[in-house]
Protein backbone atom coordinates (compact mmCIF):
# COMPACT_ATOMS: atom_id res chain seq x y z
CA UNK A 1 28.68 1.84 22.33
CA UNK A 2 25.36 2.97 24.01
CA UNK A 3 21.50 3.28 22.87
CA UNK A 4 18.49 4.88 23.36
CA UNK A 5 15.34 5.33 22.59
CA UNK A 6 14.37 7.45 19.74
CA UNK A 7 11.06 8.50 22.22
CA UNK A 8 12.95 9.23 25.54
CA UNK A 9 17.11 9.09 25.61
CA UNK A 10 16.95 9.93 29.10
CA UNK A 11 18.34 6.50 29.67
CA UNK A 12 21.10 4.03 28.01
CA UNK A 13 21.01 0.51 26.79
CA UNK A 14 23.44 -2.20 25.81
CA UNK A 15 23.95 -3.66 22.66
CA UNK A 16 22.20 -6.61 24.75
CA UNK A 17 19.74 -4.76 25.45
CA UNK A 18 18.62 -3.71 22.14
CA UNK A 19 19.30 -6.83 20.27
CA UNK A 20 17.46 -8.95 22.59
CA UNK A 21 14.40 -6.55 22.91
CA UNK A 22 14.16 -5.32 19.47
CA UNK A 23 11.78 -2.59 20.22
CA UNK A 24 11.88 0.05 23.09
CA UNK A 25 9.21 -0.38 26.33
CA UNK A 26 8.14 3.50 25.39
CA UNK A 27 7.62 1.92 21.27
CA UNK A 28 10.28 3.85 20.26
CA UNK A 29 13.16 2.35 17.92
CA UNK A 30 17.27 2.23 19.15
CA UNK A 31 19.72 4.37 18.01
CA UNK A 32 23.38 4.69 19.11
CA UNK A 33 24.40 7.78 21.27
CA UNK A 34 27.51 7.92 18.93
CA UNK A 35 28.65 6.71 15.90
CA UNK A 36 32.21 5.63 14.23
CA UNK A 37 33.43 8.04 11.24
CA UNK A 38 35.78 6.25 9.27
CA UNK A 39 38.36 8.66 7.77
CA UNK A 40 39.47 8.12 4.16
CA UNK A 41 42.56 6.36 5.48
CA UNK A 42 40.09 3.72 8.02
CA UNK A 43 38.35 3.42 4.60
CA UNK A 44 41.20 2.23 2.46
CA UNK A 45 42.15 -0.18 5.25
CA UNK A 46 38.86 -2.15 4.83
CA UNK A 47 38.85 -2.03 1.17
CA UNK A 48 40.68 -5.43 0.21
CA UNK A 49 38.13 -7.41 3.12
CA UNK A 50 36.07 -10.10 2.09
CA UNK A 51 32.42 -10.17 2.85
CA UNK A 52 32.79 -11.97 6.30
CA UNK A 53 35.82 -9.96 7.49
CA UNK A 54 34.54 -6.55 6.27
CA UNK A 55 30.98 -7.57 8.17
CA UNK A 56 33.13 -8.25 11.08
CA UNK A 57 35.21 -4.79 11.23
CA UNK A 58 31.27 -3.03 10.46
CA UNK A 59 29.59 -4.66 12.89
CA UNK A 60 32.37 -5.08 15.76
CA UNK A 61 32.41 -1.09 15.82
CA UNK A 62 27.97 -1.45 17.65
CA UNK A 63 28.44 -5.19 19.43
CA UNK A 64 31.63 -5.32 20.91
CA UNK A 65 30.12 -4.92 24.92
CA UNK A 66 28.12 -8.38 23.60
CA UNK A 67 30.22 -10.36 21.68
CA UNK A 68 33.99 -10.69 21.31
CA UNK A 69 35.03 -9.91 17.77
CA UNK A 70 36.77 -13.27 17.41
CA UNK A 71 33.40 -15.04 18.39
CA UNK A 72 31.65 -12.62 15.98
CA UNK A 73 34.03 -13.89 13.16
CA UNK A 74 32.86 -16.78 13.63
CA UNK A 75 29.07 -16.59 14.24
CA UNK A 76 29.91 -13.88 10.91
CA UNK A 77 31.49 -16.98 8.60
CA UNK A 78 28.49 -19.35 10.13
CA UNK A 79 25.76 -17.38 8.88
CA UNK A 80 27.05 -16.82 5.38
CA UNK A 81 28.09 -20.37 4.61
CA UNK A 82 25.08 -21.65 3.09
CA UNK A 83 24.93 -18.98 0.41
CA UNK A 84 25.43 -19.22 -3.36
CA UNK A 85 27.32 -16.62 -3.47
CA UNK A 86 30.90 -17.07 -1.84
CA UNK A 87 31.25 -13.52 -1.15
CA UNK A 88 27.69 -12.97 -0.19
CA UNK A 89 25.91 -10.51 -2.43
CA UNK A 90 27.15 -10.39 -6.51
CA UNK A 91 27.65 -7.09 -8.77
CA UNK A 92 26.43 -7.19 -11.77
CA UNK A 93 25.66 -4.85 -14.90
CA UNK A 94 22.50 -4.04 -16.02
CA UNK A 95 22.77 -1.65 -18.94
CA UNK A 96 24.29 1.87 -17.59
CA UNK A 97 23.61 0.66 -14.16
CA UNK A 98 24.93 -2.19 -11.49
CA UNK A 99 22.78 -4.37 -10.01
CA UNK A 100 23.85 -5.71 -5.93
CA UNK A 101 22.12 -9.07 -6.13
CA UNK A 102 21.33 -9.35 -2.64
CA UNK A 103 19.22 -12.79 -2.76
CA UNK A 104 21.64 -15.46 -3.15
CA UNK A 105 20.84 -16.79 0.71
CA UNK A 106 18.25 -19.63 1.46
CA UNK A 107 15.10 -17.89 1.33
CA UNK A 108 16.40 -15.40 -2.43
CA UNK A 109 15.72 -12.18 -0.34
CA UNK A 110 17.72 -9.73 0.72
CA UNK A 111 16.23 -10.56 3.80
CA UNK A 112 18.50 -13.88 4.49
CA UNK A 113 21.86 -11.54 4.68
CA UNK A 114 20.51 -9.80 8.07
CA UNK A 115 18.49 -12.75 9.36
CA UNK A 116 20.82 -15.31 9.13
CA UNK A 117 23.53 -13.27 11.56
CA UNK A 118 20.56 -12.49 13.40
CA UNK A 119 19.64 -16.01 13.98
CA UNK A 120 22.91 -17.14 15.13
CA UNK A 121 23.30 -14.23 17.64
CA UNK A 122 20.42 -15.54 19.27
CA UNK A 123 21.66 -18.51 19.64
CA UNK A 124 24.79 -17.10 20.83
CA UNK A 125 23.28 -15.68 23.95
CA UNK A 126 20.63 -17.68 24.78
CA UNK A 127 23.58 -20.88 25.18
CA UNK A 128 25.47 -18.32 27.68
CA UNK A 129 22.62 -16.93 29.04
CA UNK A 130 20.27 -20.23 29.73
CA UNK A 131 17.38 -17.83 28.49
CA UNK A 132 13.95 -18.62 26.18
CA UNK A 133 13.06 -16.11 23.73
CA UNK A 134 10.00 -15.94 21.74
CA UNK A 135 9.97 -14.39 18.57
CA UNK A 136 7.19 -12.34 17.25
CA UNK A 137 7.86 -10.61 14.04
CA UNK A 138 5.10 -9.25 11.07
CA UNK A 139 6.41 -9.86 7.49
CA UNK A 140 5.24 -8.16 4.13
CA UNK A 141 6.34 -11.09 2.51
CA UNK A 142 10.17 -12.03 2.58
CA UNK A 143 11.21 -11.19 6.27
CA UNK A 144 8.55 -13.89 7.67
CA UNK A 145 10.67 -16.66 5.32
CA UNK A 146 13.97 -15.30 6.39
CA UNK A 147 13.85 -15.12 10.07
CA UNK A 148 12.19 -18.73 9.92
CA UNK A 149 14.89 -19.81 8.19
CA UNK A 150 17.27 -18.10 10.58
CA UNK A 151 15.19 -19.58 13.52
CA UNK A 152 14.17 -23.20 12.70
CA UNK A 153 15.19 -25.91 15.19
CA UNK A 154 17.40 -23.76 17.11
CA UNK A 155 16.47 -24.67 20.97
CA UNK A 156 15.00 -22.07 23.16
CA UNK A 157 13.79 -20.05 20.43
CA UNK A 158 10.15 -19.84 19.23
CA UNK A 159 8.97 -17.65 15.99
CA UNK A 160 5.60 -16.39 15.71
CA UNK A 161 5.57 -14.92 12.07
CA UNK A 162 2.18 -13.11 11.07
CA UNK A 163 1.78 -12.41 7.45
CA UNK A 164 -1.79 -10.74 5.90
CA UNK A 165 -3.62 -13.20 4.34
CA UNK A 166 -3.88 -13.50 0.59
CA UNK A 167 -1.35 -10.43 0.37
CA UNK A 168 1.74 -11.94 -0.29
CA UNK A 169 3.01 -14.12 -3.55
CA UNK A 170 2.28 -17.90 -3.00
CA UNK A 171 5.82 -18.68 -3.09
CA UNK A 172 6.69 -15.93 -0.26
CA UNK A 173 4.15 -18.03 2.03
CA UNK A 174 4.99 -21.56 1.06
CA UNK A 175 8.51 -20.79 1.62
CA UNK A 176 7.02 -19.97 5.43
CA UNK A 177 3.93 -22.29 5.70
CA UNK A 178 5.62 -25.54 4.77
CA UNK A 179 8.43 -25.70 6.89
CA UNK A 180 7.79 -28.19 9.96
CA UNK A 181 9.95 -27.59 12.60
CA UNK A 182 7.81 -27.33 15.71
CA UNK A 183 9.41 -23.91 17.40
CA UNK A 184 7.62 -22.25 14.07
CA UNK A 185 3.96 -21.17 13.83
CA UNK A 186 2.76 -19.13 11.56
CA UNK A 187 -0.18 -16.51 10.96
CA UNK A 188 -2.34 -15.46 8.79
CA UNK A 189 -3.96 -12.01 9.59
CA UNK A 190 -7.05 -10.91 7.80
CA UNK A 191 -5.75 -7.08 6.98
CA UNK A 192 -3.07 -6.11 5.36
CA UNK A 193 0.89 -5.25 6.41
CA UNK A 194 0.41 -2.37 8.49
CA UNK A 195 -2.46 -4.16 10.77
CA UNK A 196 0.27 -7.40 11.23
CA UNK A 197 2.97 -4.32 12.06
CA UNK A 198 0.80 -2.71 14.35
CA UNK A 199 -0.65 -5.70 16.47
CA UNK A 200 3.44 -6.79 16.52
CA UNK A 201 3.82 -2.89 17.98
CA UNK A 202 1.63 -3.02 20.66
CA UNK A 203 2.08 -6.37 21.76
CA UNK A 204 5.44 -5.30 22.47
CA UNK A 205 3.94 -2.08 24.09
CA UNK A 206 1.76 -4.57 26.90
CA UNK A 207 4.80 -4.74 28.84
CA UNK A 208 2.81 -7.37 31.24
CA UNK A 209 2.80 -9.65 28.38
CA UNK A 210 5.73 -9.15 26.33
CA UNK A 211 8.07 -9.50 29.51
CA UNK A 212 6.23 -12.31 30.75
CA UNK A 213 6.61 -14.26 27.46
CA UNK A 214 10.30 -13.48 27.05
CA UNK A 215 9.38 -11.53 23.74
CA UNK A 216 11.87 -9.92 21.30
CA UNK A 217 11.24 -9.04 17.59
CA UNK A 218 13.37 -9.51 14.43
CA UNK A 219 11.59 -7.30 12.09
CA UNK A 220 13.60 -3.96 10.38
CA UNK A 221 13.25 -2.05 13.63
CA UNK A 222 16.01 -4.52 15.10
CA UNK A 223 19.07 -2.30 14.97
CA UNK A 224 21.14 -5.96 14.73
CA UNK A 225 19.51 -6.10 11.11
CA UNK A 226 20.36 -2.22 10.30
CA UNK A 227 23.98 -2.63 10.87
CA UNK A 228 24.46 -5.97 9.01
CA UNK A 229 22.72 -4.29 6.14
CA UNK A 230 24.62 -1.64 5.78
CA UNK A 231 27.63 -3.91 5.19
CA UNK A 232 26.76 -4.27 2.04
CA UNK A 233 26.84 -0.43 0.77
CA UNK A 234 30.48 -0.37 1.57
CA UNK A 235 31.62 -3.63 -0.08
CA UNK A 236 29.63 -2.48 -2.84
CA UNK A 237 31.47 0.66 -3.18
CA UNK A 238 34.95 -0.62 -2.37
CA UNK A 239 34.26 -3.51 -5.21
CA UNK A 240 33.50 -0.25 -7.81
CA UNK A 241 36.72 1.08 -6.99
CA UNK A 242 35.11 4.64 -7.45
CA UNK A 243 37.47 7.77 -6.66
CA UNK A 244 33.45 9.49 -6.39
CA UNK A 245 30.68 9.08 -4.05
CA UNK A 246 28.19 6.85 -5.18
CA UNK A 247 24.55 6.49 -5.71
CA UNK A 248 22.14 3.94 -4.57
CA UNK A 249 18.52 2.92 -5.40
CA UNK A 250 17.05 1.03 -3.00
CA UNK A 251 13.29 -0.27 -3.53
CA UNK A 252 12.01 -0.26 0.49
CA UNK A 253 8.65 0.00 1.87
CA UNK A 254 9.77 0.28 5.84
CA UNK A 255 12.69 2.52 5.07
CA UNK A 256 15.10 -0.42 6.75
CA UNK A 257 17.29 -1.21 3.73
CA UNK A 258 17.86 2.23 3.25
CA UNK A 259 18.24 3.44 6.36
CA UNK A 260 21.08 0.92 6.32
CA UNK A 261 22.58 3.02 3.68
CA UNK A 262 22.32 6.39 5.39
CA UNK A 263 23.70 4.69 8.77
CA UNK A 264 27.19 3.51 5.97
CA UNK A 265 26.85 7.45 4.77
CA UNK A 266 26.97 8.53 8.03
CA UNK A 267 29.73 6.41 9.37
CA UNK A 268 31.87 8.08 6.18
CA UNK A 269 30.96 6.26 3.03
CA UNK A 270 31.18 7.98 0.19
CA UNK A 271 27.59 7.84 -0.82
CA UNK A 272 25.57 10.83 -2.94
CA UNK A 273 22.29 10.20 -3.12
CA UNK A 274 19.79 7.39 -1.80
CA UNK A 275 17.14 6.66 -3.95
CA UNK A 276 13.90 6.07 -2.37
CA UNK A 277 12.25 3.66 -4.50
CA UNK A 278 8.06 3.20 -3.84
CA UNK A 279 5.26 1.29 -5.74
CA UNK A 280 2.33 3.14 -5.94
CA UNK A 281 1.93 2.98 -2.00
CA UNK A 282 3.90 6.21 -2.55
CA UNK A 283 3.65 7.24 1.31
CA UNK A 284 7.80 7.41 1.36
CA UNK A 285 7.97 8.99 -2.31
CA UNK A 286 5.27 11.68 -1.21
CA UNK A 287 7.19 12.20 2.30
CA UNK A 288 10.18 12.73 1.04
CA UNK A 289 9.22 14.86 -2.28
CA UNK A 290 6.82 17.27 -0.75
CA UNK A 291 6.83 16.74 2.96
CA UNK A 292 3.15 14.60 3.12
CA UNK A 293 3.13 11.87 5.53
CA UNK A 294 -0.29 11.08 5.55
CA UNK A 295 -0.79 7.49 4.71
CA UNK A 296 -3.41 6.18 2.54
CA UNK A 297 -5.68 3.17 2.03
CA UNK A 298 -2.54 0.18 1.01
CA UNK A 299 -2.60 -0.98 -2.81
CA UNK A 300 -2.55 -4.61 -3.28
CA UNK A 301 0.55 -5.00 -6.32
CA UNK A 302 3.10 -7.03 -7.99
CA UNK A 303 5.47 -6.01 -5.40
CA UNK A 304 3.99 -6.87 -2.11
CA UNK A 305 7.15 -6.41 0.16
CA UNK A 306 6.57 -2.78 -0.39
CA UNK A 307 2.64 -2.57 0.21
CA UNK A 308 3.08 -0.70 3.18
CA UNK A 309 1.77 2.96 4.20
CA UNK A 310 3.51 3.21 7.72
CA UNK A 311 7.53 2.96 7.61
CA UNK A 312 8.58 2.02 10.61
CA UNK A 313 12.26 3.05 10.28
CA UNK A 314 11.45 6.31 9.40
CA UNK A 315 11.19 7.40 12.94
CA UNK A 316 15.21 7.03 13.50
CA UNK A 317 15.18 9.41 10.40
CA UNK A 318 12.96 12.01 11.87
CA UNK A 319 14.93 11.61 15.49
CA UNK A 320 17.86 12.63 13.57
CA UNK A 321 16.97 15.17 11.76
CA UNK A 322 15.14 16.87 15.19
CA UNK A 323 19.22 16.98 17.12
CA UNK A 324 18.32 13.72 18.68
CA UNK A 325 15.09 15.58 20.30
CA UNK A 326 13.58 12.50 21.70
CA UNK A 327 10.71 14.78 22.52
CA UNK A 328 9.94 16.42 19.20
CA UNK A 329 10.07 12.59 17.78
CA UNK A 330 7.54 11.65 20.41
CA UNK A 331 5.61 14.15 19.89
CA UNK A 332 5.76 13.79 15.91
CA UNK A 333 4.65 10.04 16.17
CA UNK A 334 1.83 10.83 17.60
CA UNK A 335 0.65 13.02 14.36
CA UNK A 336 1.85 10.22 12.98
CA UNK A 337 -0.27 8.05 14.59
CA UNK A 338 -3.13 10.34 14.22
CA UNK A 339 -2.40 10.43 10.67
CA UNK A 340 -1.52 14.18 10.93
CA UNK A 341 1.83 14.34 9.96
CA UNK A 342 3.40 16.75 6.94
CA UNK A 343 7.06 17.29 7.47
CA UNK A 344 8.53 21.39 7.53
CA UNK A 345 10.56 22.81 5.26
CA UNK A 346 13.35 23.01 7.25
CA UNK A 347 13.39 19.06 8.27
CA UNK A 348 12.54 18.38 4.38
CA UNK A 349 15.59 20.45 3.14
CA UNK A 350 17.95 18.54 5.95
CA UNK A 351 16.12 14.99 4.55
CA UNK A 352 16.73 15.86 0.64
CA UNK A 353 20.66 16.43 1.06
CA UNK A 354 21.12 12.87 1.82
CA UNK A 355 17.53 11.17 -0.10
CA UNK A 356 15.65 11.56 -3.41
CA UNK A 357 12.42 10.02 -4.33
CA UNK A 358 10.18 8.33 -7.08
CA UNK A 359 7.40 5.83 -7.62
CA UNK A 360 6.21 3.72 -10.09
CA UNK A 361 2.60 2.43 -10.70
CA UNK A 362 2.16 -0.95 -11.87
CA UNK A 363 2.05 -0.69 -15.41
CA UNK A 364 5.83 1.07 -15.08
CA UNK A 365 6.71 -1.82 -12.92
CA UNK A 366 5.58 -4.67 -16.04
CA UNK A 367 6.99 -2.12 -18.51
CA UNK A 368 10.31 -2.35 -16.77
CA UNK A 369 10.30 -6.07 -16.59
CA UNK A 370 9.58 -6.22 -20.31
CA UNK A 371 12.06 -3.85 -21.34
CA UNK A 372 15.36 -5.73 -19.60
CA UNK A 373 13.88 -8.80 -20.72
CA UNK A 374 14.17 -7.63 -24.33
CA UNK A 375 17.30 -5.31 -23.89
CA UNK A 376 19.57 -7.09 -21.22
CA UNK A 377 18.08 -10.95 -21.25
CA UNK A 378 17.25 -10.27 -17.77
CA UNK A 379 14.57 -10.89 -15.77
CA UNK A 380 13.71 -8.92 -12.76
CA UNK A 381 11.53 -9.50 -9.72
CA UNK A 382 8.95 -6.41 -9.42
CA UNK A 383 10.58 -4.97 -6.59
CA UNK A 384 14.40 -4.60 -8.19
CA UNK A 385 11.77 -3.18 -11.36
CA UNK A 386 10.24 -0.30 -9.18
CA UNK A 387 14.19 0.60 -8.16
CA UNK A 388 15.34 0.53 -11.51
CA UNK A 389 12.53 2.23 -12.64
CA UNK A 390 13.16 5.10 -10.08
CA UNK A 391 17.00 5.38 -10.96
CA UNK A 392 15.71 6.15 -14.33
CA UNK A 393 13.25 8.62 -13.69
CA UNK A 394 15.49 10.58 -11.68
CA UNK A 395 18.15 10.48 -14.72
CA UNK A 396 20.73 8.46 -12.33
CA UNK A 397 22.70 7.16 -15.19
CA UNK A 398 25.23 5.65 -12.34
CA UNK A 399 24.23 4.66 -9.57
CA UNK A 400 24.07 1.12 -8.15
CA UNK A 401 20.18 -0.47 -7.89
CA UNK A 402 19.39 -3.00 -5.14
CA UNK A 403 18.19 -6.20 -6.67
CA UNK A 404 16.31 -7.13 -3.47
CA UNK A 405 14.75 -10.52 -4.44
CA UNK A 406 15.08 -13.49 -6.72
CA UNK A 407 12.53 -13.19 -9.88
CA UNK A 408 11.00 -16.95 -8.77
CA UNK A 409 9.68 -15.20 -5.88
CA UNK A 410 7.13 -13.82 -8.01
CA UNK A 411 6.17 -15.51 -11.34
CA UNK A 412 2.82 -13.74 -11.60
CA UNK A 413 4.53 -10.79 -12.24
CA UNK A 414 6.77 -11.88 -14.68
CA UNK A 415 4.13 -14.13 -16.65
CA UNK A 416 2.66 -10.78 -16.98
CA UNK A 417 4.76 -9.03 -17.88
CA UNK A 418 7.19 -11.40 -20.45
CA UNK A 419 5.00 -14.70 -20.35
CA UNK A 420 7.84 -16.44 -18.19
CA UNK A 421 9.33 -17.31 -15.04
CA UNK A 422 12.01 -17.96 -13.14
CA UNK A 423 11.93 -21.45 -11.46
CA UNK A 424 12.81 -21.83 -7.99
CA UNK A 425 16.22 -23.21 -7.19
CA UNK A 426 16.06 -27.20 -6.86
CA UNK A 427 16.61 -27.17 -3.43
CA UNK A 428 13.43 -24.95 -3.00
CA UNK A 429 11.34 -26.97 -5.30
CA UNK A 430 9.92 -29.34 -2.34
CA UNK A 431 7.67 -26.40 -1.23
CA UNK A 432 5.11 -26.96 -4.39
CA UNK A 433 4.78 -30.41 -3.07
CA UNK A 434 4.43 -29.86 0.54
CA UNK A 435 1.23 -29.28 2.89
CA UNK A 436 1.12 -25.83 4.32
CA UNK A 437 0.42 -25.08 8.03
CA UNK A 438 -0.55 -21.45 9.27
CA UNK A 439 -3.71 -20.42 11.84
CA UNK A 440 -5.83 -17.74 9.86
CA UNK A 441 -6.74 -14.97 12.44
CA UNK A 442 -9.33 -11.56 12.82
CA UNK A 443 -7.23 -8.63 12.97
CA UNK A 444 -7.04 -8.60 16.39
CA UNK A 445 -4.58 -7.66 19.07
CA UNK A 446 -5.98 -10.23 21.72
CA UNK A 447 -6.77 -13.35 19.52
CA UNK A 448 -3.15 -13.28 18.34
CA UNK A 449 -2.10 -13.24 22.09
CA UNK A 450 -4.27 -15.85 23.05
CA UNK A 451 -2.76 -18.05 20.41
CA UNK A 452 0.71 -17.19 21.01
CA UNK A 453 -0.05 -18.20 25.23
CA UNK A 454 -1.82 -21.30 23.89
CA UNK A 455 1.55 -22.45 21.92
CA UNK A 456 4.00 -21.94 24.95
C-alpha cells in the first residue's frame, strides 16, 4: 500500500515512511492511495478472530511493505500482553446501550491500545535499522502517559511529551511526571492543548531541525495509531453479532478515535452513524452540525482530553470529502489556519451521511455521572459521560458508546458529581507517593527546541 500527503499527493510514501515520520515535510497528515473493502464474505471470515489475530488481518492489509505479518503477530500479541483484559477491550451494558471499555491497558486510556503496538514497532525498526529516533508528541492528557508507557527504557528511543500546565487531571500528569526512566522528559507548557499541538506542528515543519534530530511523532496524526484503532469497531461489531449496521458514539476532541471508525466504515464495516461527541469546546459539534469551523477561546472542564478547538485529524476528513484534492485541502487549511473556515453545503451534506453531532456542557456531563451512578451502579469518567450524553440526545437508543478512560483518571469529577471515586488500580497506586519531574516552559517554539538539543 502507498501514502501521501493530504497537502500535495504528487508523491508516494512507504508504510516506513509514514510510520517513522508521523507527520508530512509539507504539515500535511498520510493517507493511503487505496484502501481494502472487505466484502460481506471477507467479513464473516474475520468474525470468530480474537483481538490479536483480528488486529493482525486489520493492520497487515497498510504494513505489509514494513513488517512481515508473522513478525506483526508477534509484535501484535507483545503489545497486548500486559492488559487486564485478555481480549483487549470488554463489552459491556449500560442501560439500552453498550459500553467498549477501551482502558483496561497500563495507563486506563484508550490511548494504551494504539501506543503500545506503536511502541513496539519502533523498536522493531530501529533494531534492523541501527537508527535513533526522538519522539516529540503534545498530549491533552492521556496520550502523553500512553506513549511513555509505550516508550520507557526502550534503547534508541527518546520521548519528549509536552502537556499544558495545570490543564490536565493530577492523575493524567503523575502517571507521566513520575516515571524515571532517563529516555523520558517531560513538559509543561504554559497555554493550553492547541499551543503544545501547534509548537509539536511546526517543529516538525523546521525541516533543518526535525531531520537533524531524527524526529518522528506519536500523536493521533500517526496513521500507525488510526489503523490499530479502528480494530476495535470491527471486533466490537462482530462480538454484537448484529445482522444491522451499527452505531457508535465516540467522545473525541482531535477527531482520531473516530476517524478510526470511518477508516473500519470505509474498509466495509457495517457502521450507520458516528457520533461526534464534544464538551462544550463544541468546535467539532458546530463543524459538523452547521458547517462553522471557526475555533474559539478553549474551556478548561471535567473532561480535559477533549479541551481542544483545532482537530487535527479532521484534515484527512476534509481531503476526502474534496476527491483527494490535495490542493483544495491545502488551500482549506490555510482558512483554517486563519481561522476562516465554514464548510459548504455540499461538503456538509457528503460529511452528515457518515457523522452526527452533539455537545454537552458541564453540568450535562455531572448530571450524566449522577444519573448511571443511581440507575446502573456505574461510575463513569467525564469523557465516556459527554458520549453517553450525546447518544442520548440524538435518541440513539442502540448504538455502542466508547468508554474512553478509567473513572480514577478523574476523581474531581466524580466527587462532584456522586461524592466518590474510583481508586487507581494497585499497581498504579505508587504514583501518589512518588516525586514528579517535568521542565515548565513559555509557550514558545524555540525554548522547547533549545531544551530538546540540550537533552540529546
Amino acid at each position: 500500500m502507498r501514502y501521501v500527503s493530504t497537502r500535495d499527493n504528487s508523491k508516494e510514501y512507504s508504510f516506513k515512511d509514514v510510520f517513522v515520520k508521523g507527520l508530512a515535510d509539507d504539515g500535511g497528515l498520510y493517507v493511503p492511495t487505496s484502501l481494502k473493502k472487505f466484502s460481506s464474505n471477507e467479513l464473516s471470515q474475520l468474525k470468530n478472530l480474537n483481538y490479536n489475530d483480528l488486529s493482525t488481518e486489520i493492520i497487515n492489509q497498510f504494513s505489509s511493505d514494513f513488517i512481515s505479518k508473522n513478525d506483526l503477530s508477534s509484535l501484535i500479541k507483545k503489545s497486548y500482553s500486559t492488559f487486564r483484559e485478555k481480549e483487549v477491550v470488554k463489552i459491556s451494558n449500560i442501560g439500552d446501550l453498550k459500553l467498549l471499555e477501551l482502558f483496561h491497558g497500563p495507563t486506563l486510556a484508550f490511548k494504551d491500545i494504539a501506543m503500545q503496538f506503536i511502541g513496539n514497532l519502533y523498536e522493531y525498526y530501529l533494531t534492523k535499522n541501527n537508527k535513533r529516533i526522538n519522539i516529540v508528541v503534545a498530549t491533552s492528557g492521556d496520550t502523553g502517559a500512553a506513549a511513555i508507557d509505550a516508550i520507557k527504557g526502550k534503547s534508541n528511543l527518546n520521548i519528549f511529551v509536552l502537556h499544558p500546565n495545570n490543564r490536565i487531571s493530577p492523575v493524567q500528569r503523575k502517571l507521566m511526571t513520575t516515571v524515571e526512566d532517563e529516555n523520558v522528559f517531560n513538559i509543561a507548557i504554559e497555554g493550553n492543548f492547541d499551543d503544545c499541538q501547534n509548537i509539536v506542528k511546526q517543529m516538525f515543519s523546521d525541516l533543518d531541525f526535525s531531520k537533524s534530530i531524527n524526529m518522528s511523532g506519536v500523536n493521533s496524526i500517526n496513521w500507525a495509531r488510526i489503523i490499530a484503532q479502528a480494530v476495535y469497531y470491527f471486533y466490537t461489531y462482530f462480538k454484537l453479532n448484529e445482522d444491522k449496521p451499527i452505531s457508535f458514539s465516540v467522545p473525541t476532541g482531535n477527531f482520531g478515535d473516530v476517524f478510526a471508525g470511518y477508516l473500519a466504515k470505509e474498509m466495509g464495516l457495517p457502521i450507520d452513524k458516528l457520533i461526534v461527541a464534544t464538551n462544550e469546546n463544541d468546535i467539532l459539534h458546530r463543524a459538523i452540525s452547521n458547517g462553522d469551523y471557526v475555533s474559539k477561546k478553549v474551556k478548561e472542564t471535567l473532561s480535559p482530553s477533549m479541551d481542544i478547538q483545532l482537530a487535527s485529524n479532521f484534515e484527512r476528513l476534509i481531503y476526502y470529502v474534496n476527491n483527494s484534492n490535495s490542493k483544495i485541502t491545502s488551500d482549506i487549511m490555510k482558512k483554517i489556519k486563519q481561522n476562516k473556515y465554514q464548510i459548504n453545503k455540499s461538503n456538509l451534506e457528503i460529511i452528515q451521511k457518515d457523522f452526527v453531532s452533539e455537545c454537552c456542557d458541564e453540568n450535562e456531563t455531572l448530571e450524566i455521572i449522577r444519573e448511571n451512578f443511581v440507575k446502573n451502579d456505574i461510575i463513569l469518567d467525564p469523557h465516556t459521560a459527554v458520549g453517553l450524553g450525546a447518544a442520548h440526545k440524538l435518541s440513539f437508543n442502540d448504538c455502542v458508546v466508547l468508554s474512553t478512560a478509567h473513572p480514577c483518571k478523574f476523581p474531581a469529577a466524580t466527587d462532584n458529581a456522586i461524592n466518590r471515586h474510583k481508586e487507581l488500580p494497585s499497581e498504579l497506586q505508587y504514583v501518589y507517593g512518588k516525586e514528579e519531574n517535568f521542565q515548565l516552559l513559555k509557550n514558545s517554539t524555540d525554548e522547547v527546541k533549545n531544551f530538546v538539543r540540550s537533552k540529546l
